[in-house]
Each structure stands twice: as C-alpha cells, then as structure tokens.
PDB file of N, CA and C in Angstrom:
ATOM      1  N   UNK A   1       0.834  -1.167   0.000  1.00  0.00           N
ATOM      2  CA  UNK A   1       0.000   0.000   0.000  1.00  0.00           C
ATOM      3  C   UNK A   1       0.888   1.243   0.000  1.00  0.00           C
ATOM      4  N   UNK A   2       0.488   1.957  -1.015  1.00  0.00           N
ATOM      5  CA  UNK A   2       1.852   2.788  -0.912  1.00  0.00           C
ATOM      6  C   UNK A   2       0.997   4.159  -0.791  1.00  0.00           C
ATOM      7  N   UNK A   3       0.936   5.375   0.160  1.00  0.00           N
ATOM      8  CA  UNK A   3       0.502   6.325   0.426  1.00  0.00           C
ATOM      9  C   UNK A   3       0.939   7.459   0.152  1.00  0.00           C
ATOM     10  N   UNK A   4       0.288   8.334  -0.439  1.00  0.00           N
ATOM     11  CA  UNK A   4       0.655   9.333  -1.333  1.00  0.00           C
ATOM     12  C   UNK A   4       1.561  10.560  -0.167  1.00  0.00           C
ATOM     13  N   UNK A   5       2.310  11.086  -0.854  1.00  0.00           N
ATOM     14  CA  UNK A   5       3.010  12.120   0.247  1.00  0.00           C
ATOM     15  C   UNK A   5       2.082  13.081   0.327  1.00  0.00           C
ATOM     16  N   UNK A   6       2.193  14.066   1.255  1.00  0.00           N
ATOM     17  CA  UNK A   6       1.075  15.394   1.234  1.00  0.00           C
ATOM     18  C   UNK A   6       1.484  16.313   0.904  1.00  0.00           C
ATOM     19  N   UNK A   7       0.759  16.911  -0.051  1.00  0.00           N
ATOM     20  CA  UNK A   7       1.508  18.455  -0.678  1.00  0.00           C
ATOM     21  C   UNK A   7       2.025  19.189   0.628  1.00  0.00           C
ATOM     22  N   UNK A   8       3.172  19.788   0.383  1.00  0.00           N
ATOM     23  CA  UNK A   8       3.318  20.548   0.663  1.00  0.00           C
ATOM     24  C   UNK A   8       2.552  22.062   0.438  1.00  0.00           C
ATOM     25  N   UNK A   9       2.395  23.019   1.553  1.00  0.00           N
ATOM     26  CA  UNK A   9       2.037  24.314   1.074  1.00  0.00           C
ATOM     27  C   UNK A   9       2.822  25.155   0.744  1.00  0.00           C
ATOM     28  N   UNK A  10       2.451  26.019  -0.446  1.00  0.00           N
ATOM     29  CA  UNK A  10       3.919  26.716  -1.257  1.00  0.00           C
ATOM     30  C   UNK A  10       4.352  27.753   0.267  1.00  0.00           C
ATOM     31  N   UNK A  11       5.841  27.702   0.572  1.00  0.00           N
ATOM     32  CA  UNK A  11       5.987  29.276   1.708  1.00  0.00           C
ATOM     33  C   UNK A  11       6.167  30.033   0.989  1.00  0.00           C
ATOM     34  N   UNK A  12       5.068  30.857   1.406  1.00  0.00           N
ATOM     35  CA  UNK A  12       4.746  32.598   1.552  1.00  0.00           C
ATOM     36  C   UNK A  12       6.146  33.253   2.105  1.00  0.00           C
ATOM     37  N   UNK A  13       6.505  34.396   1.090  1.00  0.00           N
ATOM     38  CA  UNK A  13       7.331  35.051   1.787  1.00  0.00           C
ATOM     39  C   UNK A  13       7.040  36.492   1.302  1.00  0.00           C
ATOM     40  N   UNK A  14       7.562  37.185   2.101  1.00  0.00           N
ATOM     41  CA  UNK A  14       7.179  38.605   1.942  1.00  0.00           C
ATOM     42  C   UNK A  14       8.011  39.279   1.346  1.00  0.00           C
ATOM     43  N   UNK A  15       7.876  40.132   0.084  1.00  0.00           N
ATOM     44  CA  UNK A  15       8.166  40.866  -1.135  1.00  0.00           C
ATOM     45  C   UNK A  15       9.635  41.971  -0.408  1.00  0.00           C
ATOM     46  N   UNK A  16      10.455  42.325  -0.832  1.00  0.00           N
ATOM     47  CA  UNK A  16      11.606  42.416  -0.010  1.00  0.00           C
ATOM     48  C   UNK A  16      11.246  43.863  -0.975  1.00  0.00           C
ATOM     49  N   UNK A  17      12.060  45.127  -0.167  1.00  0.00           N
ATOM     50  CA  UNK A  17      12.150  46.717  -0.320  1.00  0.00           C
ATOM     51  C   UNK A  17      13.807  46.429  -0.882  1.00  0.00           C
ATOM     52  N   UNK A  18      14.052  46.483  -2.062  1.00  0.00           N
ATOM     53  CA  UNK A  18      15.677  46.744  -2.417  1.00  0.00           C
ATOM     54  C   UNK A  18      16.371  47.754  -2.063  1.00  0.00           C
ATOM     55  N   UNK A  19      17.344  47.593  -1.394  1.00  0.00           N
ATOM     56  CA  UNK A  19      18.272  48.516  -0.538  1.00  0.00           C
ATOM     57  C   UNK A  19      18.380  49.853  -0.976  1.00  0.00           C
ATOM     58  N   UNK A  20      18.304  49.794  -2.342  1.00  0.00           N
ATOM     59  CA  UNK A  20      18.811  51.286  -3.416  1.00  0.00           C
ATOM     60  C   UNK A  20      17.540  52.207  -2.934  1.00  0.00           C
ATOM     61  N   UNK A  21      16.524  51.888  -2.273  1.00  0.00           N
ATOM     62  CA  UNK A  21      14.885  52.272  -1.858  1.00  0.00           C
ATOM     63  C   UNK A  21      14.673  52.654  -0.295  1.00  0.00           C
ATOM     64  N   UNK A  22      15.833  52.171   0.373  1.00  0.00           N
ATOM     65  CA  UNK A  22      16.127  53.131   1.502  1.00  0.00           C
ATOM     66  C   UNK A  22      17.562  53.830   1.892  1.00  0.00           C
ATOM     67  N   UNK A  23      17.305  54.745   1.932  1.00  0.00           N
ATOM     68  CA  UNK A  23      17.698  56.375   1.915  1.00  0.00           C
ATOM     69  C   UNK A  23      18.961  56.342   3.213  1.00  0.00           C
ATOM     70  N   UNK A  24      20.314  56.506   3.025  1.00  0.00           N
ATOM     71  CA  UNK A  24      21.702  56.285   4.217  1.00  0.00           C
ATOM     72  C   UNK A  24      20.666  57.080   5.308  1.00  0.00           C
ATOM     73  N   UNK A  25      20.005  57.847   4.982  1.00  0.00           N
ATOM     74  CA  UNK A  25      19.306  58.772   6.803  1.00  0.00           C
ATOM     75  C   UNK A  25      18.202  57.729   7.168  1.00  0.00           C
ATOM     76  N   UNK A  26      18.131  56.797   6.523  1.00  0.00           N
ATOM     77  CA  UNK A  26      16.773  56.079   6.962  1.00  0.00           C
ATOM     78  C   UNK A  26      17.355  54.821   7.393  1.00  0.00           C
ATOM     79  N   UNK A  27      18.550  54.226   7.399  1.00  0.00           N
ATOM     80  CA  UNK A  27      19.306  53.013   7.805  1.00  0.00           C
ATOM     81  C   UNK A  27      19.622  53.035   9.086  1.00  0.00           C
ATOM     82  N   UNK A  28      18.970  51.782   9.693  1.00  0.00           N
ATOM     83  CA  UNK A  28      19.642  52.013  11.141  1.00  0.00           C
ATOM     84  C   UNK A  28      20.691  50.543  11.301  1.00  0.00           C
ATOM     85  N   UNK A  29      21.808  50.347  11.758  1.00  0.00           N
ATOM     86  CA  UNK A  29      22.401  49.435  11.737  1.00  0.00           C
ATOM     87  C   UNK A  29      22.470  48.426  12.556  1.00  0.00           C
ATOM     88  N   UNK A  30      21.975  47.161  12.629  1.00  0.00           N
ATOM     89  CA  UNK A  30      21.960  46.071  13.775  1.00  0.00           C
ATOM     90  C   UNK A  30      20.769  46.111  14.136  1.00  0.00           C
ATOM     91  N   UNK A  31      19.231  46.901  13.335  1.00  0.00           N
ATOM     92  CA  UNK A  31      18.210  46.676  13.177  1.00  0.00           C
ATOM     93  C   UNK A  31      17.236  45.906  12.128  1.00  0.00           C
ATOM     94  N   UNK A  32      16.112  45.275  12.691  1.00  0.00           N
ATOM     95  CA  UNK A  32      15.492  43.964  11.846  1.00  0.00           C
ATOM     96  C   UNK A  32      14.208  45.406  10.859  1.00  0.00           C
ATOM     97  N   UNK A  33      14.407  45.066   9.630  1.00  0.00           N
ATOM     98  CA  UNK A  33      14.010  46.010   8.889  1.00  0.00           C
ATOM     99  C   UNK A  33      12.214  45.503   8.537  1.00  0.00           C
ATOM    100  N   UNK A  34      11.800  46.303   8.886  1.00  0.00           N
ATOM    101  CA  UNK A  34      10.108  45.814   8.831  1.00  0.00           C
ATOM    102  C   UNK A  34       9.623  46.072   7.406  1.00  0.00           C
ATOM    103  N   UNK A  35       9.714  47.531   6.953  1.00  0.00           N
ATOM    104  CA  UNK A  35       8.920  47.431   5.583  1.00  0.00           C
ATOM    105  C   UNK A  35       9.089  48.926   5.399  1.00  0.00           C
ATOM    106  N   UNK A  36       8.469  49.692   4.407  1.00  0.00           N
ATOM    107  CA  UNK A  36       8.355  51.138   4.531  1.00  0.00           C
ATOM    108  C   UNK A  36       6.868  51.450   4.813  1.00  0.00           C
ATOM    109  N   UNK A  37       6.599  52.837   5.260  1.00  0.00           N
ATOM    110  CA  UNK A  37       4.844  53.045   5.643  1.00  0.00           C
ATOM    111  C   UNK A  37       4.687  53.194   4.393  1.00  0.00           C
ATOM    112  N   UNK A  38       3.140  52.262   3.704  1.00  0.00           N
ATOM    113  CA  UNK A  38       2.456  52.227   2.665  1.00  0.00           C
ATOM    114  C   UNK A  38       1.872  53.758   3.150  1.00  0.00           C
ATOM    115  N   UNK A  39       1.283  53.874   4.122  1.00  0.00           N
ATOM    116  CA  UNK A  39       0.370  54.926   4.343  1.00  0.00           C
ATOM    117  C   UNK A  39       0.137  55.608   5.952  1.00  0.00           C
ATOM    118  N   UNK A  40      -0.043  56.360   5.837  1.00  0.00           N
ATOM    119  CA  UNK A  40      -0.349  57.354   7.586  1.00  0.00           C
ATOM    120  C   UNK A  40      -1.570  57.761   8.011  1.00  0.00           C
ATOM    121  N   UNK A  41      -2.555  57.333   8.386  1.00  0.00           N
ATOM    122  CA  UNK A  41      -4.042  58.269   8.757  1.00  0.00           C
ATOM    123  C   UNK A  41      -4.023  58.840   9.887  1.00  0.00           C
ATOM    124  N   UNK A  42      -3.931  60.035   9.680  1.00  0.00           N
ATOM    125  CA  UNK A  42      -3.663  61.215  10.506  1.00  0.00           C
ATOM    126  C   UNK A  42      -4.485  60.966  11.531  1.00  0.00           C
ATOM    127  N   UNK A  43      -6.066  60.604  11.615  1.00  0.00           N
ATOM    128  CA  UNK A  43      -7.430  60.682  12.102  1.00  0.00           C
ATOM    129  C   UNK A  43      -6.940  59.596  13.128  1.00  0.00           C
ATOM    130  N   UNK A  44      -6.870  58.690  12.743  1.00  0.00           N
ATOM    131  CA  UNK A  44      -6.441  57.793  14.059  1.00  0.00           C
ATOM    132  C   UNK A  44      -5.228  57.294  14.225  1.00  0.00           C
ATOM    133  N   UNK A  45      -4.302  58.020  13.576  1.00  0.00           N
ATOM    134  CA  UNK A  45      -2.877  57.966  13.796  1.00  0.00           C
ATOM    135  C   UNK A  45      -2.290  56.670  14.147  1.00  0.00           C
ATOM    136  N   UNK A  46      -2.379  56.034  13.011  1.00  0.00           N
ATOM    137  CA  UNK A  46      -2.357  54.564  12.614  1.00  0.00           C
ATOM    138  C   UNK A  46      -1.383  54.853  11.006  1.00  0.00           C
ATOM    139  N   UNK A  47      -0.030  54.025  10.969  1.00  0.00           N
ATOM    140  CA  UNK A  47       0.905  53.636   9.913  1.00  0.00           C
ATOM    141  C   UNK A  47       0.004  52.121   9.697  1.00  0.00           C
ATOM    142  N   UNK A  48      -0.038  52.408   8.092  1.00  0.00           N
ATOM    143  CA  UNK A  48      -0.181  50.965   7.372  1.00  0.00           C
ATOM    144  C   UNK A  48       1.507  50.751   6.468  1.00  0.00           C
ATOM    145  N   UNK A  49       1.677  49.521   6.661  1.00  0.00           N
ATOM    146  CA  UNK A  49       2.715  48.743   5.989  1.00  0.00           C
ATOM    147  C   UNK A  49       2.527  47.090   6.091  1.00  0.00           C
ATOM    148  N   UNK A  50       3.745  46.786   4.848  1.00  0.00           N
ATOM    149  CA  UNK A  50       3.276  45.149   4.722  1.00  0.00           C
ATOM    150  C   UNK A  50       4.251  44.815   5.392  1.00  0.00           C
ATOM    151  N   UNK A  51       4.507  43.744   6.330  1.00  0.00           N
ATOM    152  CA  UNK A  51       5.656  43.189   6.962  1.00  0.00           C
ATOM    153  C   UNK A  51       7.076  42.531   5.769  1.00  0.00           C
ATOM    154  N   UNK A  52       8.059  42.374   6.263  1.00  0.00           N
ATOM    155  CA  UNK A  52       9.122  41.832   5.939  1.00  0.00           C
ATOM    156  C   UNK A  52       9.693  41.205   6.879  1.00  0.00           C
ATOM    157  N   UNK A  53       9.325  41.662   8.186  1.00  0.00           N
ATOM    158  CA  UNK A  53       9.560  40.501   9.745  1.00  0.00           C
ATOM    159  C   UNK A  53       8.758  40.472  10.298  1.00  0.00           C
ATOM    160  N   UNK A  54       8.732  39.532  11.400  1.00  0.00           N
ATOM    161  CA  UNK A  54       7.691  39.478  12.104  1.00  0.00           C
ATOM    162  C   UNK A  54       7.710  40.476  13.251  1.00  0.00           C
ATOM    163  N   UNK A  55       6.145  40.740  13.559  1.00  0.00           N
ATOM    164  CA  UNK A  55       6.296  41.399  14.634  1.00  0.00           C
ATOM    165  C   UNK A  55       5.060  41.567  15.543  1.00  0.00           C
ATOM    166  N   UNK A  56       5.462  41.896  16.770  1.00  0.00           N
ATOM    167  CA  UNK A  56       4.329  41.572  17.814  1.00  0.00           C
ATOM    168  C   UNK A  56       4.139  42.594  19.055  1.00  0.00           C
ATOM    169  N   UNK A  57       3.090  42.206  19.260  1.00  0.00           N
ATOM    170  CA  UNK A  57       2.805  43.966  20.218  1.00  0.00           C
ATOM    171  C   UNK A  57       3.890  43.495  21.246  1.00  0.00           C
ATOM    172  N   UNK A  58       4.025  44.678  22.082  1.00  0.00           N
ATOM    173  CA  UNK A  58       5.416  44.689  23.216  1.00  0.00           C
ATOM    174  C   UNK A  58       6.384  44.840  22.594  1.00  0.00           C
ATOM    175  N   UNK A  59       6.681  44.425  21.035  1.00  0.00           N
ATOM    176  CA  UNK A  59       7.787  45.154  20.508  1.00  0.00           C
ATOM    177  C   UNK A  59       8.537  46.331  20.189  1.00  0.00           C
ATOM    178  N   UNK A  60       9.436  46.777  20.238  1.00  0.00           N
ATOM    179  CA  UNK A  60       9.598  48.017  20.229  1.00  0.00           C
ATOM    180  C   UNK A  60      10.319  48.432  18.529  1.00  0.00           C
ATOM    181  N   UNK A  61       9.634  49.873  18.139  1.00  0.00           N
ATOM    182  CA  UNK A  61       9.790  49.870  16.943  1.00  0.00           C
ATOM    183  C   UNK A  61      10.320  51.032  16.903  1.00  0.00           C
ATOM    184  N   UNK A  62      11.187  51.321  15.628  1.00  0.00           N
ATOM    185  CA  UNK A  62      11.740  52.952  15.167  1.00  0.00           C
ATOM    186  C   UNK A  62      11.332  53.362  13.762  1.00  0.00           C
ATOM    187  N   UNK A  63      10.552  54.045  13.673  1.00  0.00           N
ATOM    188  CA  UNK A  63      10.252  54.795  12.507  1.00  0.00           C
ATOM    189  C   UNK A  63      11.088  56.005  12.002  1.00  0.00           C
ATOM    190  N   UNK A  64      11.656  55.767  10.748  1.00  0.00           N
ATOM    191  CA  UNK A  64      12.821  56.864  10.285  1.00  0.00           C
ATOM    192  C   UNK A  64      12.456  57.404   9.071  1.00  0.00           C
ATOM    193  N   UNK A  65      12.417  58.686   8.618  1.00  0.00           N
ATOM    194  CA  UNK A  65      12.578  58.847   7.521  1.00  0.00           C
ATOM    195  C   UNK A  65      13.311  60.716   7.623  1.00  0.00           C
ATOM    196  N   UNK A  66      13.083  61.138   6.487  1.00  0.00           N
ATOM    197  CA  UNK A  66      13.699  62.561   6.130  1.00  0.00           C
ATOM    198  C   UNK A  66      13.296  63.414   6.990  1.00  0.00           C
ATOM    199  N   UNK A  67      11.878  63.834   8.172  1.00  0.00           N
ATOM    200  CA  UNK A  67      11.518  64.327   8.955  1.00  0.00           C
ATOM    201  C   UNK A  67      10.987  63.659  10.182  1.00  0.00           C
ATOM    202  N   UNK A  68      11.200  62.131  10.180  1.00  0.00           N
ATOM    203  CA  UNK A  68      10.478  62.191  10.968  1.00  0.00           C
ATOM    204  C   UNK A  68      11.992  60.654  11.623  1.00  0.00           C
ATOM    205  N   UNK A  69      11.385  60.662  13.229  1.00  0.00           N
ATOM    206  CA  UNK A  69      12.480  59.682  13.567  1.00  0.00           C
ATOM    207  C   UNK A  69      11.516  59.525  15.272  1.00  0.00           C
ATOM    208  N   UNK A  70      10.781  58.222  15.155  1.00  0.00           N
ATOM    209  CA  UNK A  70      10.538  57.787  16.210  1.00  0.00           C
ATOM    210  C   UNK A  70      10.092  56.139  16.611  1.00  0.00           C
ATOM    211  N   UNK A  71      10.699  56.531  17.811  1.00  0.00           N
ATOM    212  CA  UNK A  71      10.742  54.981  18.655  1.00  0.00           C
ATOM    213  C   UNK A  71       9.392  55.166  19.848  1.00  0.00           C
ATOM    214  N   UNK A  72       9.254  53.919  19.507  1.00  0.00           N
ATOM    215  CA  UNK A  72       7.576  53.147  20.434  1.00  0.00           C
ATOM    216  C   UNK A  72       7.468  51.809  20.326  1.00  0.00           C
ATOM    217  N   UNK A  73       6.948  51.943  22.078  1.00  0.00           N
ATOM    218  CA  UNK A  73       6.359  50.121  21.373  1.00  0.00           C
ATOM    219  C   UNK A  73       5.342  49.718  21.044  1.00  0.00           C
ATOM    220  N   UNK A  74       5.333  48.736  20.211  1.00  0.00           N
ATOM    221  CA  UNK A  74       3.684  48.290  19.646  1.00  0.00           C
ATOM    222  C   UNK A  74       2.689  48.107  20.630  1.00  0.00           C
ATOM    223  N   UNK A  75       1.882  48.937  20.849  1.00  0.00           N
ATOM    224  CA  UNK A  75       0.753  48.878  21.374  1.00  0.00           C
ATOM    225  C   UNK A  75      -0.574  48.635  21.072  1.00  0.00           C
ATOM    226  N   UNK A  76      -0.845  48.245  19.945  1.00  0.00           N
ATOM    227  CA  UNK A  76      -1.997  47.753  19.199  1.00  0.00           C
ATOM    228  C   UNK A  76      -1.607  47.693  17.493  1.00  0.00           C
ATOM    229  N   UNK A  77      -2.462  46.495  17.075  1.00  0.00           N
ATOM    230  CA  UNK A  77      -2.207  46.272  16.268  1.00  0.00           C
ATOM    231  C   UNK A  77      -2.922  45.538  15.465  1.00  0.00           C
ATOM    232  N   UNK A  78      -3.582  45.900  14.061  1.00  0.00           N
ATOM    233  CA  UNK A  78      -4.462  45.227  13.495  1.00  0.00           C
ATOM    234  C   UNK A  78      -4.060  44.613  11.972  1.00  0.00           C
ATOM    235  N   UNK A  79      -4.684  43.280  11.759  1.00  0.00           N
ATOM    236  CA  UNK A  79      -4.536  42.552  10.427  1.00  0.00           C
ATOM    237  C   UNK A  79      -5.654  42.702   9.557  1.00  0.00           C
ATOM    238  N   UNK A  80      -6.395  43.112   8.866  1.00  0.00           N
ATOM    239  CA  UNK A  80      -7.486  43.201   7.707  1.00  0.00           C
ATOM    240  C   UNK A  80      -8.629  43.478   9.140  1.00  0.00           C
ATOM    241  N   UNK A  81      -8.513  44.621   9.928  1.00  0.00           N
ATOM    242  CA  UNK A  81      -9.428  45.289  10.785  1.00  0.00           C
ATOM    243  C   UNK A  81      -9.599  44.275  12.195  1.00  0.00           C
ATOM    244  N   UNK A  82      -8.991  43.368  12.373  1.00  0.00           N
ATOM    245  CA  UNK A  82      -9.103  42.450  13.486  1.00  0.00           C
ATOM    246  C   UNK A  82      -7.686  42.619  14.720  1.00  0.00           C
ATOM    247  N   UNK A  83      -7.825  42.867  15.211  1.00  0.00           N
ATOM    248  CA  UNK A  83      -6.711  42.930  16.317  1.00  0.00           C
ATOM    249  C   UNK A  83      -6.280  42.064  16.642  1.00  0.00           C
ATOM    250  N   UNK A  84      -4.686  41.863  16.363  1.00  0.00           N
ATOM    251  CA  UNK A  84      -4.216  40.857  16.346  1.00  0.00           C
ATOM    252  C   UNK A  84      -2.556  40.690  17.577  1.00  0.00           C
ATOM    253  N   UNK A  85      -2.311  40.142  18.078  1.00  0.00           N
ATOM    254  CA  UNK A  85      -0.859  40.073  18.590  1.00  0.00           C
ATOM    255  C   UNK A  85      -0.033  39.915  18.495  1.00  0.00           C
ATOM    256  N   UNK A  86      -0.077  39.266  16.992  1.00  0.00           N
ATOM    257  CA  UNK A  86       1.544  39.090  16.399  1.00  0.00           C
ATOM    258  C   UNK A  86       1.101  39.063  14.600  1.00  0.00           C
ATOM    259  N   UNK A  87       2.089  39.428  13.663  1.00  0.00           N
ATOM    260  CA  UNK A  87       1.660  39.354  12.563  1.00  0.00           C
ATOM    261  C   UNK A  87       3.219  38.690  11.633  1.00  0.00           C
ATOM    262  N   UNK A  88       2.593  38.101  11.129  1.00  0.00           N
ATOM    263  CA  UNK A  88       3.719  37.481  10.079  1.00  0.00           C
ATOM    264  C   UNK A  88       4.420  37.999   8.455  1.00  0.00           C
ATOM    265  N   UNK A  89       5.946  37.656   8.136  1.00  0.00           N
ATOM    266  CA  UNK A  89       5.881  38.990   7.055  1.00  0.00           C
ATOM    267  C   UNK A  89       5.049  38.282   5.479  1.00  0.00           C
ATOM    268  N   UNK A  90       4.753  39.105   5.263  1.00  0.00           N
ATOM    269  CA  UNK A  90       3.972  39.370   3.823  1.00  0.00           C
ATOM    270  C   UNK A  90       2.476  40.296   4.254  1.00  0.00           C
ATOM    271  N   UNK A  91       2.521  40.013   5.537  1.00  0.00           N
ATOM    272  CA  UNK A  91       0.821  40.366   5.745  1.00  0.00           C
ATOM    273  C   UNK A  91       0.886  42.336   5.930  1.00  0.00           C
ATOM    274  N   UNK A  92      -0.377  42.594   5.338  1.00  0.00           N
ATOM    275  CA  UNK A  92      -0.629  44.110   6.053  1.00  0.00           C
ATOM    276  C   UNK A  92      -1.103  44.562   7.172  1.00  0.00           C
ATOM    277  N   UNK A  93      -0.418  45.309   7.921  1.00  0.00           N
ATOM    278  CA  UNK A  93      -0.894  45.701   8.898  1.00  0.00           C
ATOM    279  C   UNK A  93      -0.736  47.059   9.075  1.00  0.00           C
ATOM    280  N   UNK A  94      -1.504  47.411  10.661  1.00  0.00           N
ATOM    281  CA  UNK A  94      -1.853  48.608  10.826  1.00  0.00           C
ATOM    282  C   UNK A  94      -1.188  48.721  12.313  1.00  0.00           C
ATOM    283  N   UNK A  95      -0.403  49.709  12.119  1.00  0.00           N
ATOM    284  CA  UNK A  95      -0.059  50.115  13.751  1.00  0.00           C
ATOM    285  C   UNK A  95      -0.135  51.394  14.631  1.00  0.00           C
ATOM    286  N   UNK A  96      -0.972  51.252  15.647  1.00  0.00           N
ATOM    287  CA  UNK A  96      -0.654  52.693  15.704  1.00  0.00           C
ATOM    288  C   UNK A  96       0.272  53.476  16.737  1.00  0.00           C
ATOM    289  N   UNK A  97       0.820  54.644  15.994  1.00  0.00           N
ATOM    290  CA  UNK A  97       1.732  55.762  16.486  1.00  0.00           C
ATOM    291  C   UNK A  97       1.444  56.473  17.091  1.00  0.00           C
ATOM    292  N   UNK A  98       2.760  56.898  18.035  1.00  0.00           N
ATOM    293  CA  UNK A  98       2.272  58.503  19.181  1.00  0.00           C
ATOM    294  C   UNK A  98       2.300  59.784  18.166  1.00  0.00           C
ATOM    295  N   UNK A  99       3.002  59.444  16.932  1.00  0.00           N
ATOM    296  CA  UNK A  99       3.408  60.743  16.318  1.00  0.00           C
ATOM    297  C   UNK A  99       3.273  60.622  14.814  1.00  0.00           C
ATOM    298  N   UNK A 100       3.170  62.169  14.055  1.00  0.00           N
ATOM    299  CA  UNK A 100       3.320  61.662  12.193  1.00  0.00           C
ATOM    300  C   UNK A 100       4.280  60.894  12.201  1.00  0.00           C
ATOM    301  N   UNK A 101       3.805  60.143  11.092  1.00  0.00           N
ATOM    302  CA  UNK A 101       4.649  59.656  10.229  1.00  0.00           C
ATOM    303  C   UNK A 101       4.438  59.953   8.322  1.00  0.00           C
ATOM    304  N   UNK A 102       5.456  60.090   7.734  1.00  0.00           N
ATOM    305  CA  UNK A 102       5.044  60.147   6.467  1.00  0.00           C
ATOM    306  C   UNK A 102       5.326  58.697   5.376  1.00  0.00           C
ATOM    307  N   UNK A 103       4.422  58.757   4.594  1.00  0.00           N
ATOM    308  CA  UNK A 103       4.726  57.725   3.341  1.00  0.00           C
ATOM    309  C   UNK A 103       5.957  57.666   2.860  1.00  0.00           C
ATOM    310  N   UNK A 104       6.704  56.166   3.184  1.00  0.00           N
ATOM    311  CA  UNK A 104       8.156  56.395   2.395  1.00  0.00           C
ATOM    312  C   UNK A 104       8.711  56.046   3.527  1.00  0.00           C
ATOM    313  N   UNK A 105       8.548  56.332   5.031  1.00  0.00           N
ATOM    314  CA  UNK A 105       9.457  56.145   6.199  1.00  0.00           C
ATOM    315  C   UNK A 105       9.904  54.521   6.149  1.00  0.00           C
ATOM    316  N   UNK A 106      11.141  54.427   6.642  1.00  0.00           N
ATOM    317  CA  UNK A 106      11.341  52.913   6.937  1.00  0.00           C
ATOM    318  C   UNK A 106      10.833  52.753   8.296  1.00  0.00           C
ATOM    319  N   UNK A 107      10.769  51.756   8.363  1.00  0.00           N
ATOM    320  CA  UNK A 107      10.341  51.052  10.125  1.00  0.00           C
ATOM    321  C   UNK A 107      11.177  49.832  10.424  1.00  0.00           C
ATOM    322  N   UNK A 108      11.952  49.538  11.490  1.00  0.00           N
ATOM    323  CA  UNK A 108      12.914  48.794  12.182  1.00  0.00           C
ATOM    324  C   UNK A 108      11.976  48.352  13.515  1.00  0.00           C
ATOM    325  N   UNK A 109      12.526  47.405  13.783  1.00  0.00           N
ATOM    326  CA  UNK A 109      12.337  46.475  14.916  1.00  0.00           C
ATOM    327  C   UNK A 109      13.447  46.501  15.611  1.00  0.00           C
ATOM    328  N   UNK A 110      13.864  47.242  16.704  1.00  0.00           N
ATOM    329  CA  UNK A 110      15.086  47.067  17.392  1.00  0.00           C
ATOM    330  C   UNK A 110      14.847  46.668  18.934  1.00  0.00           C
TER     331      UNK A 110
END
C-alpha cells in the first residue's frame, strides 16, 4: 500500500524593499528592517505597511525617515481590521503611532 506524500504548502514570503529604496538617513544598523509606511491616517494615527519581519505587540519599533524619527512600542495592532498580537511577514498591517509619520518612512524592529 503505498501512500501518497502530502503536498506541501507553497511558503509565503514577503516581497523584499531593495536597498537602493532606503535612503543612508533612513538606515539604522543592527536593526530587523520591517517594511516602509504604505500609508499614515492622521485621524487615528495609525501607519499601514506590509511586513518583511515578524512582529508583535510589546515590541519596540523605530520609525525613520527625512523628517520624521521615532521609537515606540507596539501597542496595538491590526490585520485586515481584526486585532491581532503578532503578525507574520507578507501580511498588512496597521499600527498605531504617538506621532506623524510620512509615506516612504522605513520602520525597524530594534
């Protein structure tokens, strides 16, 4: 009786930002590089971006770009409007910030 193997499921991996796409003021060194902000809503002061690492509330994060440069830790955090506690990379999420941020910023996990 010979039993069929089980597919494997293809791994998902999350779409990588090429280096030439973040900016020497936006590099932080010996930091896990999350993604850049897709977007900022001022109104509830919430960054959307797609992951490239994982990441999970209690983490602490640095947002960098040409004006703006801040560190926080994840304090909430949502996947397709559901609040979630940890998110995996490829997925979008929503996090929210004490402060602006603009479109284009990198975000680190340090």
């Amino acid at each position: 009786m010979n039993a069929k193997p089980a597919k494997q499921q293809p791994k998902r991996t999350a779409p990588r930002t090429p280096i030439a796409e973040i900016t020497p003021e936006q590099q932080i060194i010996g930091a896990t590089f999350l993604g850049k902000v897709k977007n900022y809503y001022s109104r509830l002061k919430v960054i959307a971006l797609v992951l490239e690492a994982p990441l999970s509330v209690g983490d602490t994060i640095r947002i960098k770009g040409h004006t703006t440069d801040l560190t926080q830790k994840v304090e909430h955090m949502e996947v397709e409007h559901l609040t979630v506690p940890s998110a995996a990379p490829g997925e979008a999420v929503a996090v929210q910030v004490a402060d602006k941020s603009r479109r284009g910023d990198a975000a680190y996990k340090i």
